[in-house]
N, C-alpha and C. Protein backbone atom coordinates (compact mmCIF):
# COMPACT_ATOMS: atom_id res chain seq x y z
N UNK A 1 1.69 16.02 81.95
CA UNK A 1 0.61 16.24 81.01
C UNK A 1 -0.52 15.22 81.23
N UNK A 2 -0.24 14.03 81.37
CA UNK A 2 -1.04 12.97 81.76
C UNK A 2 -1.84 13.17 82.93
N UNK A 3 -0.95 13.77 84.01
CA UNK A 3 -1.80 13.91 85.33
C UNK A 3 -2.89 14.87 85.48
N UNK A 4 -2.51 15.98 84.53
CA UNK A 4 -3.72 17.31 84.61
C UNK A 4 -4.84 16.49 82.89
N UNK A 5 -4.60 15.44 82.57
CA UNK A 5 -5.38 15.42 81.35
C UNK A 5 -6.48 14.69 82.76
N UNK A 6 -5.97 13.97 83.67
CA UNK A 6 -6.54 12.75 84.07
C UNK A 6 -7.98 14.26 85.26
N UNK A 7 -6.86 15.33 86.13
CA UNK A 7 -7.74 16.28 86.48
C UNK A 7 -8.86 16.52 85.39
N UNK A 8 -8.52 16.97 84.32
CA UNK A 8 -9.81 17.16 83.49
C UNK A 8 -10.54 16.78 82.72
N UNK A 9 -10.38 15.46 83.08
CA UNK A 9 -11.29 14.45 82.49
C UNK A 9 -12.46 13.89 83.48
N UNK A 10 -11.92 13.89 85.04
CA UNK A 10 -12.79 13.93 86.13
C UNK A 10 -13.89 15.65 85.71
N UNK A 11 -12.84 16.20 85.79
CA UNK A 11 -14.12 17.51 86.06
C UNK A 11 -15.15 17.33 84.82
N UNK A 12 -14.61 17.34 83.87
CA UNK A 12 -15.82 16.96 82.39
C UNK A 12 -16.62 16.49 82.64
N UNK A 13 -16.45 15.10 83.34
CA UNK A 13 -17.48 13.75 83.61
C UNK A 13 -18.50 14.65 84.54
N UNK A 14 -17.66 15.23 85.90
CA UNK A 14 -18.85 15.65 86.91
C UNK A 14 -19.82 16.63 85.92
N UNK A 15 -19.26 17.66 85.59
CA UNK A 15 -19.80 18.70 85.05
C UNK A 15 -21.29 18.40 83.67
N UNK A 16 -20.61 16.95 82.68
CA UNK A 16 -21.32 16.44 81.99
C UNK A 16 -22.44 15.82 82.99
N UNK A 17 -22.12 14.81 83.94
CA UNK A 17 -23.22 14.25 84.63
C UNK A 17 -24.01 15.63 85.30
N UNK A 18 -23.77 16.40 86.07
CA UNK A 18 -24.37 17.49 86.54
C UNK A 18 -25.16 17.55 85.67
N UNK A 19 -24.93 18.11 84.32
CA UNK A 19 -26.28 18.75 82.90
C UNK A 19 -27.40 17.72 83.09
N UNK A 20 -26.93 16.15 83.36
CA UNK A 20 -28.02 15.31 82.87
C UNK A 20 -29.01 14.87 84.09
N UNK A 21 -28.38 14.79 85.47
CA UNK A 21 -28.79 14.66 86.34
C UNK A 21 -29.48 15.56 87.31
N UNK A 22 -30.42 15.50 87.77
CA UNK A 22 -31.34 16.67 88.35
C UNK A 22 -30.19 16.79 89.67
N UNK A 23 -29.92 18.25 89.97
CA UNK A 23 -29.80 18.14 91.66
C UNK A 23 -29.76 17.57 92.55
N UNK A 24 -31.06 17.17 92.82
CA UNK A 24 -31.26 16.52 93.90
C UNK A 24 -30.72 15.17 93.87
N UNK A 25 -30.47 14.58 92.89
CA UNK A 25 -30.08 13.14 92.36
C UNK A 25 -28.34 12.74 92.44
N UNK A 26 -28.09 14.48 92.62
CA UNK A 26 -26.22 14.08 92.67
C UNK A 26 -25.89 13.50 93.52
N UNK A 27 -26.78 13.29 94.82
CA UNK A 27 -26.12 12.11 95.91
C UNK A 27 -25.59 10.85 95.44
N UNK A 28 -25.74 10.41 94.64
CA UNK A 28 -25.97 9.36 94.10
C UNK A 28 -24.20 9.10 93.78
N UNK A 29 -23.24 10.10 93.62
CA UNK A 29 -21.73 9.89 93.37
C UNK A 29 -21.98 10.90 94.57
N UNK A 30 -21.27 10.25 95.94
CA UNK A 30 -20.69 10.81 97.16
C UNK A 30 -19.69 10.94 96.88
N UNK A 31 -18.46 10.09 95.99
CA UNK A 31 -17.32 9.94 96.73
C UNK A 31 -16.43 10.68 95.22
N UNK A 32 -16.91 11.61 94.98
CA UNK A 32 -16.27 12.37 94.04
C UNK A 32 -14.99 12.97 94.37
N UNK A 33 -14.84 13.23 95.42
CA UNK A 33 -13.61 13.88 96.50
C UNK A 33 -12.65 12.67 96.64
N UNK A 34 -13.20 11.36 96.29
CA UNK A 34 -12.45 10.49 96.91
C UNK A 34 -11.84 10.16 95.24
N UNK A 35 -12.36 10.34 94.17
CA UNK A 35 -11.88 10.37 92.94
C UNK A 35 -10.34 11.44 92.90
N UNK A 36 -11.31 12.68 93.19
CA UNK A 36 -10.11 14.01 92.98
C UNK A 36 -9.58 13.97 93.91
N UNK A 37 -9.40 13.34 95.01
CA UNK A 37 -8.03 13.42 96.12
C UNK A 37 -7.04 12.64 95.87
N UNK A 38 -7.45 11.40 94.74
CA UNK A 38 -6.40 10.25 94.22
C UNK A 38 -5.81 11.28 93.01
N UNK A 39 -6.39 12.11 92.28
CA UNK A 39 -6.05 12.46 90.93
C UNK A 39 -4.78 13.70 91.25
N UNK A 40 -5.37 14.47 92.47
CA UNK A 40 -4.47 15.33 93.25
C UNK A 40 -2.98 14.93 93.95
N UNK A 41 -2.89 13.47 94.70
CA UNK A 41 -2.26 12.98 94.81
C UNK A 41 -0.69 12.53 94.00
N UNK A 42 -1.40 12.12 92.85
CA UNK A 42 -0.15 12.42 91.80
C UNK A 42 1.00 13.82 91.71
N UNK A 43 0.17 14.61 92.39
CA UNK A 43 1.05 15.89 92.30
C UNK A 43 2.21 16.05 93.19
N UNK A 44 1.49 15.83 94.19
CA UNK A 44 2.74 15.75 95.66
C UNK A 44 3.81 15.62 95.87
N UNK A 45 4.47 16.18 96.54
CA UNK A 45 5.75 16.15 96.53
C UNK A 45 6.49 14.55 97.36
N UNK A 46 7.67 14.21 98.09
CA UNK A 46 7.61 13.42 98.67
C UNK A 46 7.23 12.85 100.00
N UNK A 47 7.28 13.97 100.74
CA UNK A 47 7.34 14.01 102.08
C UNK A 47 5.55 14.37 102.18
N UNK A 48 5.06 15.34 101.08
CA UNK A 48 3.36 15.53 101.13
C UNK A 48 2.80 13.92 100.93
N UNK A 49 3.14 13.32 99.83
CA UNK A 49 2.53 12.08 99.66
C UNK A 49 2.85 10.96 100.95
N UNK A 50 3.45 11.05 101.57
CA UNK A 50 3.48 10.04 102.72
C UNK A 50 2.39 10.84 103.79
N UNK A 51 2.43 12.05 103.67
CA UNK A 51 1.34 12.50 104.96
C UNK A 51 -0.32 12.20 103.85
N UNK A 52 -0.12 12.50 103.22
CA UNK A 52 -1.67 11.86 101.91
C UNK A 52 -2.01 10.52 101.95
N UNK A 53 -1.53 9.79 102.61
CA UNK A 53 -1.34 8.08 102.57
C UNK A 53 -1.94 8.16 103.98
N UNK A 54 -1.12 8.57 104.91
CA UNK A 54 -1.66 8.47 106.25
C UNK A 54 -3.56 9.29 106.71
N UNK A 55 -3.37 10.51 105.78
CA UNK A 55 -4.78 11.30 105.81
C UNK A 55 -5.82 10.47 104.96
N UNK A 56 -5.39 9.81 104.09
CA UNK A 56 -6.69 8.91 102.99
C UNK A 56 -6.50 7.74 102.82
N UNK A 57 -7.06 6.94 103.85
CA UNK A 57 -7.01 5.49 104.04
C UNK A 57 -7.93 4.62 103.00
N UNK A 58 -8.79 5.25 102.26
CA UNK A 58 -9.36 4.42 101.22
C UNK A 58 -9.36 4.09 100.34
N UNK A 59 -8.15 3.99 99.89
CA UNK A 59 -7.14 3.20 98.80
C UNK A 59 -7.03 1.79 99.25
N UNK A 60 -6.42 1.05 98.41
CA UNK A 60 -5.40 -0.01 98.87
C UNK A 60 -4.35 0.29 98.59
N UNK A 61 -3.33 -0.86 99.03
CA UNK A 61 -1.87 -0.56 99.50
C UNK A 61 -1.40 -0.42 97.67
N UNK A 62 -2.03 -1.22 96.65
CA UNK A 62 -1.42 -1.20 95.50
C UNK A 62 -1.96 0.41 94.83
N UNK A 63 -2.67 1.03 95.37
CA UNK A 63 -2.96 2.13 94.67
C UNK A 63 -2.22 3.28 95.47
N UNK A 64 -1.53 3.48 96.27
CA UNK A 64 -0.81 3.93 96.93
C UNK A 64 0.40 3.87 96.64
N UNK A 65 0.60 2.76 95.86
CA UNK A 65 2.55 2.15 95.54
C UNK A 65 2.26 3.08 94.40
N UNK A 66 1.08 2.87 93.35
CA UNK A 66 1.03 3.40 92.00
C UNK A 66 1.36 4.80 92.02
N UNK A 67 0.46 5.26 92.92
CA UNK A 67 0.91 6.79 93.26
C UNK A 67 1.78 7.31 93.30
N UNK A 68 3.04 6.65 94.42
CA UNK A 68 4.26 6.70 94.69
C UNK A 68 5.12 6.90 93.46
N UNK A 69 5.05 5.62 92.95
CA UNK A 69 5.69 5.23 91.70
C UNK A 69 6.10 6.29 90.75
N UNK A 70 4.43 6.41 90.21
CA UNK A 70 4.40 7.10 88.84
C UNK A 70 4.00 8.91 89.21
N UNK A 71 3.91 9.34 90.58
CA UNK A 71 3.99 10.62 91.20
C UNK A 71 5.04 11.17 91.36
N UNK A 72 5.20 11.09 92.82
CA UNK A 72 6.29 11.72 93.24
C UNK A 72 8.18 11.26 92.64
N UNK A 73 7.49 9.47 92.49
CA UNK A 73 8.49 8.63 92.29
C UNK A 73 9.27 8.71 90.99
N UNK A 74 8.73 9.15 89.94
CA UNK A 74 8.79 8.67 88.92
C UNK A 74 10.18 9.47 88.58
N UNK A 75 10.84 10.59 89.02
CA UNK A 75 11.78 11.02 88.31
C UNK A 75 13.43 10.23 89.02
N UNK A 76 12.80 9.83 89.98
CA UNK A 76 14.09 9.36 90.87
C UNK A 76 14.84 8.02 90.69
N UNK A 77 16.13 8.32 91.35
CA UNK A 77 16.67 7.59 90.97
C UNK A 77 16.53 5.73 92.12
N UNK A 78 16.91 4.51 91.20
CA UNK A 78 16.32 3.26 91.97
C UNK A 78 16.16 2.88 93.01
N UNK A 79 17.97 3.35 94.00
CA UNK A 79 17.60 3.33 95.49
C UNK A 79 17.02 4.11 95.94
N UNK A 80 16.65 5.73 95.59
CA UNK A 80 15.50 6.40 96.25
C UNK A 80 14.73 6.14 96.40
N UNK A 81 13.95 6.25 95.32
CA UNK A 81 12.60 5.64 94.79
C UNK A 81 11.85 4.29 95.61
N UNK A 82 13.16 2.94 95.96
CA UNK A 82 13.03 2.12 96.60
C UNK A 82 12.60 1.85 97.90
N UNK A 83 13.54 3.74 98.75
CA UNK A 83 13.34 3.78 99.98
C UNK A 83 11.83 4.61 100.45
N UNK A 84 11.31 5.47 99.41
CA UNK A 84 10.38 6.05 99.39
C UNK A 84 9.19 4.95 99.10
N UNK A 85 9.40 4.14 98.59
CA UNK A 85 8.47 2.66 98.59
C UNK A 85 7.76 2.23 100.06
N UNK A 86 9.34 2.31 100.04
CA UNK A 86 9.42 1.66 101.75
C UNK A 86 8.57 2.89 102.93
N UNK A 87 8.94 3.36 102.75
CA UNK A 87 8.14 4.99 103.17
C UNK A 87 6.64 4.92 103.33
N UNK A 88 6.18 4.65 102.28
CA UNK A 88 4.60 4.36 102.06
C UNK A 88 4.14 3.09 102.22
N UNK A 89 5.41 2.04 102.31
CA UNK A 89 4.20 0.72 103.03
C UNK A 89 4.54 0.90 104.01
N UNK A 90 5.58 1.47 105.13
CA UNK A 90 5.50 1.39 106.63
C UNK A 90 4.13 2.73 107.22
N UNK A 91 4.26 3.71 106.41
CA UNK A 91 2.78 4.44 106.58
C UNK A 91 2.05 3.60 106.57
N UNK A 92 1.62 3.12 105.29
CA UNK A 92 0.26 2.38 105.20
C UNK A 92 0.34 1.15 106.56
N UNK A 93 1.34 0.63 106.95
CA UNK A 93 1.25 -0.49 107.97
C UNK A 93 0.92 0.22 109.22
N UNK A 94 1.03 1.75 109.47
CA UNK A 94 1.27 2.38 110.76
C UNK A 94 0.10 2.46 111.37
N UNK A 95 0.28 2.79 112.88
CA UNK A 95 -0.99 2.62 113.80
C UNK A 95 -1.99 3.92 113.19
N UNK A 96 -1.30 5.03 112.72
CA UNK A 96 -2.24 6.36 112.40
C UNK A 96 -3.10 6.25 111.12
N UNK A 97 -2.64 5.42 110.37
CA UNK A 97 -3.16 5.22 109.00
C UNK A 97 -4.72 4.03 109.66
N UNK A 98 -4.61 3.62 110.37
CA UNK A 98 -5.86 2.17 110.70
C UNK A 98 -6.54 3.03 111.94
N UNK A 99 -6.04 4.04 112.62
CA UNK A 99 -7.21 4.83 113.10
C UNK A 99 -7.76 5.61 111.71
N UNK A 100 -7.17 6.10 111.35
CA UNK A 100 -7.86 6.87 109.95
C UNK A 100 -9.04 6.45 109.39
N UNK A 101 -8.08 4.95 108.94
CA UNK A 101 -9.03 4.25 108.00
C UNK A 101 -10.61 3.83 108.36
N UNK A 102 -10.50 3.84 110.15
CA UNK A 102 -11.71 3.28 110.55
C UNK A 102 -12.81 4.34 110.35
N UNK A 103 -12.28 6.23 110.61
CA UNK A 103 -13.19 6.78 110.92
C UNK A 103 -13.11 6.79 109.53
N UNK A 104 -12.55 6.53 107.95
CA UNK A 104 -13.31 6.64 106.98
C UNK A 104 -14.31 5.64 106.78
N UNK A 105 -14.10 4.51 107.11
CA UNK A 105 -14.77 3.42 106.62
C UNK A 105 -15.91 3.82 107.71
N UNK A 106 -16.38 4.76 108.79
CA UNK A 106 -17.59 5.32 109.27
C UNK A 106 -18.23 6.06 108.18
N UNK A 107 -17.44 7.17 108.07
CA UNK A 107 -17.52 8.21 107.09
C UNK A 107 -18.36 7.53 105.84
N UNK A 108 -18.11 7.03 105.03
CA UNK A 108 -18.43 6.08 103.79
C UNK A 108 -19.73 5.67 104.18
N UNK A 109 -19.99 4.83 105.53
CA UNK A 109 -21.03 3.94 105.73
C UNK A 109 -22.30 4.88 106.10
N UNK A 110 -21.81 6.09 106.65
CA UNK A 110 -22.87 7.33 106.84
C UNK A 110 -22.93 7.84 105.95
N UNK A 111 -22.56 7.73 104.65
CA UNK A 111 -23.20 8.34 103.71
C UNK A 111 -23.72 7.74 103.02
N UNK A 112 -23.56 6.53 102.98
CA UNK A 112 -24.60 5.46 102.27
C UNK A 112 -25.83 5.40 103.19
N UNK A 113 -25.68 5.62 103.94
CA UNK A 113 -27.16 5.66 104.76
C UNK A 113 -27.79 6.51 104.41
N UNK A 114 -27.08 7.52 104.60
CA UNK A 114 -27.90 8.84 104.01
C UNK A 114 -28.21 8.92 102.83
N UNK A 115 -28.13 7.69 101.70
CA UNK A 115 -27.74 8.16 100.19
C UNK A 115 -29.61 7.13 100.25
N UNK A 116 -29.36 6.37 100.95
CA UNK A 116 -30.48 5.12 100.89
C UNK A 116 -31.78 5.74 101.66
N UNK A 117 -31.40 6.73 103.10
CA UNK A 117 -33.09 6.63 103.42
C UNK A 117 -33.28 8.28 102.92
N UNK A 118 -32.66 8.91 102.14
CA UNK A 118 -33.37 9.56 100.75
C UNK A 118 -33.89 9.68 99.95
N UNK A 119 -33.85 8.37 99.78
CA UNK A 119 -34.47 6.91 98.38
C UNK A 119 -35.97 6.77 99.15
């Protein structure tokens, strides 16, 4: 219940900011996707959320555990849960997750460019 209140409390906000903000001005929140791909995340199953870790490097490692945790994690039992921990910091440590991360941290920096010589 918490996780779909948290989905529609993002969409409200966009939808409210949309009314107030002209069009052309929505550049201004790029990383709205990067909101609803964390909020989506919660949903995942176990084996989806370790490939979601490796595909979206722009978290940190503690928002990734949270995920784990209180997502996929939350119904399981201690040593599972523990090893599925373990699961998502050897992702997050892995060579595929830091190629990722670089072409996001491109990704990000080209759109701030683009957000600035719009301005």
């Amino acid at each position: 219940e918490g996780r779909a209140s948290m989905s529609l409390d993002l969409n409200v906000l966009r939808s409210q900011v949309a009314r107030i903000v002209p069009n052309n001005h929505l550049k201004v929140m790029p990383l709205w996707e990067y909101a609803n791909d964390f909020v989506k995340a919660f949903y995942l199953p176990e084996d989806d959320l370790c490939k979601w870790v490796a595909e979206h490097p722009g978290y940190s490692f503690s928002q990734y555990h949270n995920v784990a945790l209180l997502g996929a994690g939350v119904n399981m039992r201690t040593k599972r849960r523990e090893k599925f921990l373990q699961r998502i910091e050897s992702v997050f440590k892995g060579g595929e997750f830091a190629r990722n991360r670089r072409a996001f941290t491109a990704a990000v920096e080209a759109k701030i460019d683009e957000f600035v010589m719009d301005r």
